[in-house]
Protein backbone atom coordinates (compact mmCIF):
# COMPACT_ATOMS: atom_id res chain seq x y z
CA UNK A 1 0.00 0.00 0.00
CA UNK A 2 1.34 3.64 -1.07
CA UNK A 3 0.25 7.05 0.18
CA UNK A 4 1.77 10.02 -1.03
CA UNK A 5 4.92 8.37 -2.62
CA UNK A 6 5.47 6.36 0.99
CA UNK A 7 5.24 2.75 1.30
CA UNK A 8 3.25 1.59 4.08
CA UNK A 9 3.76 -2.05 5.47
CA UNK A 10 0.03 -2.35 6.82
CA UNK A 11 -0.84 -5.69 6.51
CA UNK A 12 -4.57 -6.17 8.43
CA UNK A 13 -8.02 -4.03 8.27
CA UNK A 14 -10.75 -3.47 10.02
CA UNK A 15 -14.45 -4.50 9.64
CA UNK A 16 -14.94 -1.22 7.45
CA UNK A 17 -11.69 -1.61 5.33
CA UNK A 18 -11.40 2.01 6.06
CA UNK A 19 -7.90 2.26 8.76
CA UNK A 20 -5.20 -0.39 8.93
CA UNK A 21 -5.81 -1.80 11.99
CA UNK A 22 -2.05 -1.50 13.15
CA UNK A 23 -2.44 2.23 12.05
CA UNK A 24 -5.52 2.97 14.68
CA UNK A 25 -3.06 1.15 16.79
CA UNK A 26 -0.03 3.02 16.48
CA UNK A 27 -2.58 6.70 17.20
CA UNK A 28 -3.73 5.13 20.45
CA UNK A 29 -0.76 4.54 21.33
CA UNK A 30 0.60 8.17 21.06
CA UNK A 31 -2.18 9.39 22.43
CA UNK A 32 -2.05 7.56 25.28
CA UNK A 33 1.93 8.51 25.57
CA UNK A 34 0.79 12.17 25.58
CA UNK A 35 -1.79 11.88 28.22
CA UNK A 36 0.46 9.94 30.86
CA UNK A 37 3.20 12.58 30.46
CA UNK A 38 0.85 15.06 31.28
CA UNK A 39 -0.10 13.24 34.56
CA UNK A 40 2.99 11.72 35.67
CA UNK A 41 4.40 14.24 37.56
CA UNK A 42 1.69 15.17 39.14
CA UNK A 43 1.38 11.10 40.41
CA UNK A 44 4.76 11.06 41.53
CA UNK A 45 4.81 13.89 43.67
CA UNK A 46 1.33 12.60 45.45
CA UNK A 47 0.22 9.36 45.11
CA UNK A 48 3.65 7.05 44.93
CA UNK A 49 4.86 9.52 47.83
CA UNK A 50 1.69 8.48 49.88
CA UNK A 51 1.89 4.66 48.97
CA UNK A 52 5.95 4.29 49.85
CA UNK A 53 4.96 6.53 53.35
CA UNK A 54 2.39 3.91 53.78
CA UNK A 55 4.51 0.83 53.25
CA UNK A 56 6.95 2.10 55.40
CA UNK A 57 4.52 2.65 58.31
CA UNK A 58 2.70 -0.79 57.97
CA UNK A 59 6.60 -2.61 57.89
CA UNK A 60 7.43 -0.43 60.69
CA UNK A 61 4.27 -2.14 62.74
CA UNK A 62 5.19 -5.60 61.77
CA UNK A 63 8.69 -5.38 62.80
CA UNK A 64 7.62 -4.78 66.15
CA UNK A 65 4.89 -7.73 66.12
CA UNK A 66 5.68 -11.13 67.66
CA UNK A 67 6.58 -14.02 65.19
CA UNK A 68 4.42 -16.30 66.06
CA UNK A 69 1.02 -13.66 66.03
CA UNK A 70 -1.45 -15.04 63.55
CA UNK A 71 -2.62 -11.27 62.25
CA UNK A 72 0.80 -10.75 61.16
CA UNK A 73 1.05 -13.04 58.04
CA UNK A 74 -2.14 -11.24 57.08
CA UNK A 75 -0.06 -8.14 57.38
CA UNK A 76 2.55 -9.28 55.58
CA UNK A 77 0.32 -10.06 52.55
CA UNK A 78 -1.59 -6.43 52.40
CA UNK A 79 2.10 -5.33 52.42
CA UNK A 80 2.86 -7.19 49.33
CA UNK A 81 -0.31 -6.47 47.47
CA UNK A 82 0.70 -2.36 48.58
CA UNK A 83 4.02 -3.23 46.87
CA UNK A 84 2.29 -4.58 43.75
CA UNK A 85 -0.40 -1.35 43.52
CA UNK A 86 3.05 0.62 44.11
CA UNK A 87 4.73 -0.90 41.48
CA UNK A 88 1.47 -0.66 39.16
CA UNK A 89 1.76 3.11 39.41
CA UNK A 90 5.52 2.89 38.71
CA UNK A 91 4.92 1.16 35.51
CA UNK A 92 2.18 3.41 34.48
CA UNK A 93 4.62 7.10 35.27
CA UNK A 94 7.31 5.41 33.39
CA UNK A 95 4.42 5.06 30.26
CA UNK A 96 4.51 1.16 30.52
CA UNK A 97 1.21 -1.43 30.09
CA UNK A 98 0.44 -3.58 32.87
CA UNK A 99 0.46 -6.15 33.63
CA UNK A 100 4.59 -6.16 33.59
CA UNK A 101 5.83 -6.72 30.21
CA UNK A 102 6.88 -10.29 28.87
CA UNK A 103 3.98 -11.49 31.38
CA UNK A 104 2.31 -12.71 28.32
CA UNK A 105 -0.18 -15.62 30.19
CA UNK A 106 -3.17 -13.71 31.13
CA UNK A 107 -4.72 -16.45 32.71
CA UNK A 108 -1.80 -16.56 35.51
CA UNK A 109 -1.70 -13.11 35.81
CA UNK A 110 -5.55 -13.12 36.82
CA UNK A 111 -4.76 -16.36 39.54
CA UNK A 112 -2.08 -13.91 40.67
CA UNK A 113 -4.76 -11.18 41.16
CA UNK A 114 -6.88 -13.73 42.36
CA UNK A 115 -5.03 -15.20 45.58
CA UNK A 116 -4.22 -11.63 46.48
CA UNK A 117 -7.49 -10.54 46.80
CA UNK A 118 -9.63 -13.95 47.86
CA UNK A 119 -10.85 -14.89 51.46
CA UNK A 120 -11.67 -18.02 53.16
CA UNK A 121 -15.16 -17.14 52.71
CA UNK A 122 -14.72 -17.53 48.42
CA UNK A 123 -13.85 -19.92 46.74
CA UNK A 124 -11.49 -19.00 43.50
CA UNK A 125 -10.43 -20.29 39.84
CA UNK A 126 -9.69 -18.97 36.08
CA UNK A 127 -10.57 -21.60 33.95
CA UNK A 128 -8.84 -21.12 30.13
CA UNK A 129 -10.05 -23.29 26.76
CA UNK A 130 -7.91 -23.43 23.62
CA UNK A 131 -3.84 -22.41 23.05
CA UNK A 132 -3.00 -19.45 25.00
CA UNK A 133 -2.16 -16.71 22.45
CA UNK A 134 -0.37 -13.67 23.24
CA UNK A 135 -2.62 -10.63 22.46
CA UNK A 136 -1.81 -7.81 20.84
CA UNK A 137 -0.11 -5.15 23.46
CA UNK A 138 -2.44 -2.00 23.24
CA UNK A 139 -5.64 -4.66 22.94
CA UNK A 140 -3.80 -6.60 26.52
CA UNK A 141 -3.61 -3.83 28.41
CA UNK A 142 -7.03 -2.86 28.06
CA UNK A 143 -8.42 -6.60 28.44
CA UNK A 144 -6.39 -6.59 31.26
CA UNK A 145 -7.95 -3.54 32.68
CA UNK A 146 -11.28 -4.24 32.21
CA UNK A 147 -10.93 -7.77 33.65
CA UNK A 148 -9.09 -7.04 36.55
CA UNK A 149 -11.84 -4.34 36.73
CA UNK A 150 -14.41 -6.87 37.03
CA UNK A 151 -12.80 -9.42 38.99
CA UNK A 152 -11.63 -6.36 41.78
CA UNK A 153 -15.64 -5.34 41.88
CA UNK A 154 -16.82 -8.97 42.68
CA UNK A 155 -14.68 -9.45 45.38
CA UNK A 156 -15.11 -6.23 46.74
CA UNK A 157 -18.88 -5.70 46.08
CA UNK A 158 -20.42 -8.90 45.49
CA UNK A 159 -20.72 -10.89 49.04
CA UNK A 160 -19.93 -14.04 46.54
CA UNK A 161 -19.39 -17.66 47.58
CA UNK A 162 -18.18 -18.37 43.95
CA UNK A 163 -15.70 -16.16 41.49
CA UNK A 164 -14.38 -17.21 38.47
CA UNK A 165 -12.39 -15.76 35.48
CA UNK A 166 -13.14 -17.78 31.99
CA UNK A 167 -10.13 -17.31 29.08
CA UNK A 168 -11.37 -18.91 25.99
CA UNK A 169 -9.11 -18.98 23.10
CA UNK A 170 -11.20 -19.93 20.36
CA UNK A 171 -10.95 -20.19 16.00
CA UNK A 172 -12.59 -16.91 15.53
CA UNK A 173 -12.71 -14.93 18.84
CA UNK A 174 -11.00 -14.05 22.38
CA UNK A 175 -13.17 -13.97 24.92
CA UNK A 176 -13.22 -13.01 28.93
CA UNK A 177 -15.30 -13.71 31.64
CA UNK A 178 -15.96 -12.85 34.74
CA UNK A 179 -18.60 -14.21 37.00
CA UNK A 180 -19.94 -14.33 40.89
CA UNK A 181 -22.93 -16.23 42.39
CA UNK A 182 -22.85 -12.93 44.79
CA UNK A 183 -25.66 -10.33 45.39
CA UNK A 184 -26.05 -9.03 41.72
CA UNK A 185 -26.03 -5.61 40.84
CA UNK A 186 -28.87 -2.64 40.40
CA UNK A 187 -30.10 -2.35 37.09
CA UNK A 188 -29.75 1.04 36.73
CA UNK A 189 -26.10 0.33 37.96
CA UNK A 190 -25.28 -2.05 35.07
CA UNK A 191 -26.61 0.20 32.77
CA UNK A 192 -25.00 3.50 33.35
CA UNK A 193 -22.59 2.71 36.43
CA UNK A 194 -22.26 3.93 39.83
CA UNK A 195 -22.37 8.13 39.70
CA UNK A 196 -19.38 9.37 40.95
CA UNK A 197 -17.74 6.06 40.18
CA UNK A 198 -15.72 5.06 37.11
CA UNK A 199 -15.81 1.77 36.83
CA UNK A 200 -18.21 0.13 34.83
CA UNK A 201 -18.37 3.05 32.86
CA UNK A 202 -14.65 3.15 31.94
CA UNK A 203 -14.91 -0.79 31.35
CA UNK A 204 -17.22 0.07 28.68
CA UNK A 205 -15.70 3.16 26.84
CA UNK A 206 -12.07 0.87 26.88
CA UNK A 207 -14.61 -1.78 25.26
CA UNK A 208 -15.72 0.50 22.70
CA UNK A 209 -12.37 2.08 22.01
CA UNK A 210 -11.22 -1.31 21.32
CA UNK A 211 -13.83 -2.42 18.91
CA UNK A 212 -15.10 -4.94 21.58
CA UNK A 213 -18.48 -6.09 22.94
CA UNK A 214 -18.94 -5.93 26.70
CA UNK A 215 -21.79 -7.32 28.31
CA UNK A 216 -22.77 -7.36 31.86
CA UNK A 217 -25.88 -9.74 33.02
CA UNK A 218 -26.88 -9.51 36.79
CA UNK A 219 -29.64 -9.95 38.50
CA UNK A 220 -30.22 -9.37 42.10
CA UNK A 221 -29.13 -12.13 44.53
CA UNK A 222 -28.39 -14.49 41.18
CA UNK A 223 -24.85 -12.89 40.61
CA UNK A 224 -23.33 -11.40 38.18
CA UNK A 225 -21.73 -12.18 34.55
CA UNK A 226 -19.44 -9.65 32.63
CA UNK A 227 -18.37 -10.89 29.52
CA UNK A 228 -15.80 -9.10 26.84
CA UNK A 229 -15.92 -10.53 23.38
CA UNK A 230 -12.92 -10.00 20.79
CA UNK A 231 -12.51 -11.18 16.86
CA UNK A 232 -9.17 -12.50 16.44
CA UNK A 233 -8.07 -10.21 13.66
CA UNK A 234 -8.14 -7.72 16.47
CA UNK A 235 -7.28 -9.25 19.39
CA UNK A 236 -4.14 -11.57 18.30
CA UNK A 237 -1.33 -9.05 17.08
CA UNK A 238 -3.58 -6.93 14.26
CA UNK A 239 -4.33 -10.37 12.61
CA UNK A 240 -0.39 -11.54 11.64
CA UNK A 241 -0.31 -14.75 14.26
């Protein structure tokens, strides 16, 4: 393909065979760039301050705990999962995706997330069908985001016995699930989102952005379901894999 005397190696379009798909990949990209430059000082001169003041208060207190005191394993794991959120923000000032990069196996990234987060009270799993495939890096980090989205709300919100993460890996589509036997959520909520809050509502608009369908099902005490659908020609490296 030529434009204006140039040679252009784009090698995969999308459903409207109007932008190379690595093209609208290559703008997000610098438009993203351009927006975490503008926030990253502002990030490291608050919030990373806070969170390494933080740490260094909570190892301060377990220092002086006994050994053998059962609350202070617990300690020692909020500590760690401070240290990963810390690290998260690192990653993100210095313009990087997350998860960390050459952490290509979603599906161990979200047991990672998983053990972090889960309680005696819920019982855990990610479940994956078909060949792992590495995904494209702009389309990862925002399957990441919206999953880990998802899976953070139903432990947090959802009172749930059961939580699960689904990876399938199919012949025409990527797909991502997340679902709870918990206490469902509003309608109105699963609609339009929380007010004030941005999290359903950014799960959707990263959804949209990334040519993606994003459903949520719920229904009130019969849990919830929030399921991100892919093609392949998008998902998997602009189509070339």
């Amino acid at each position: 393909m030529r434009l204006d005397g140039l040679s252009l190696p784009f090698r995969s379009f999308s459903l409207f065979g109007l932008w190379p798909v690595t093209w609208e990949m290559q703008i997000r990209h610098e438009e993203r760039q351009a927006e975490r430059e503008r926030i990253a000082q502002d990030l490291h001169d608050t919030v990373l301050q806070d969170f390494y003041s933080v740490s260094l208060q909570l190892q301060t207190v377990l220092d002086q705990l006994p050994a053998n005191l059962p609350s202070k394993l617990r300690l020692f794991r909020i500590l760690e999962i401070l240290g990963g959120i810390t690290e998260g923000v690192r990653r993100a000032l210095r313009g990087l995706p997350s998860p960390p990069a050459g952490s290509d196996d979603l599906p161990q990234e979200f047991s990672r997330i998983g053990q972090q987060l889960s309680t005696e009270r819920t019982d855990f799993r990610v479940i994956t069908s078909g060949s792992i495939r590495q995904l494209h890096p702009l389309v990862r980090e925002d399957v990441y985001r919206i999953g880990r989205e998802a899976l953070v709300n139903a432990f947090r919100h959802a009172q749930a016995a059961h939580i699960e993460v689904d990876f399938e890996y199919g012949a025409r589509r990527f797909r991502l699930v997340v679902r709870d036997d918990g206490c469902g959520i509003d309608p109105e909520v699963a609609h339009g989102g929380r007010e004030g809050h941005l999290g359903l509502r950014g799960m959707r608009e990263r959804a949209e952005r990334l040519g993606a369908k994003l459903q949520v099902r719920s229904r009130a005490g019969a849990g919830t379901e929030i399921e991100l659908l892919l093609p392949n020609h998008i998902a998997f490296d602009g189509g070339n894999k």
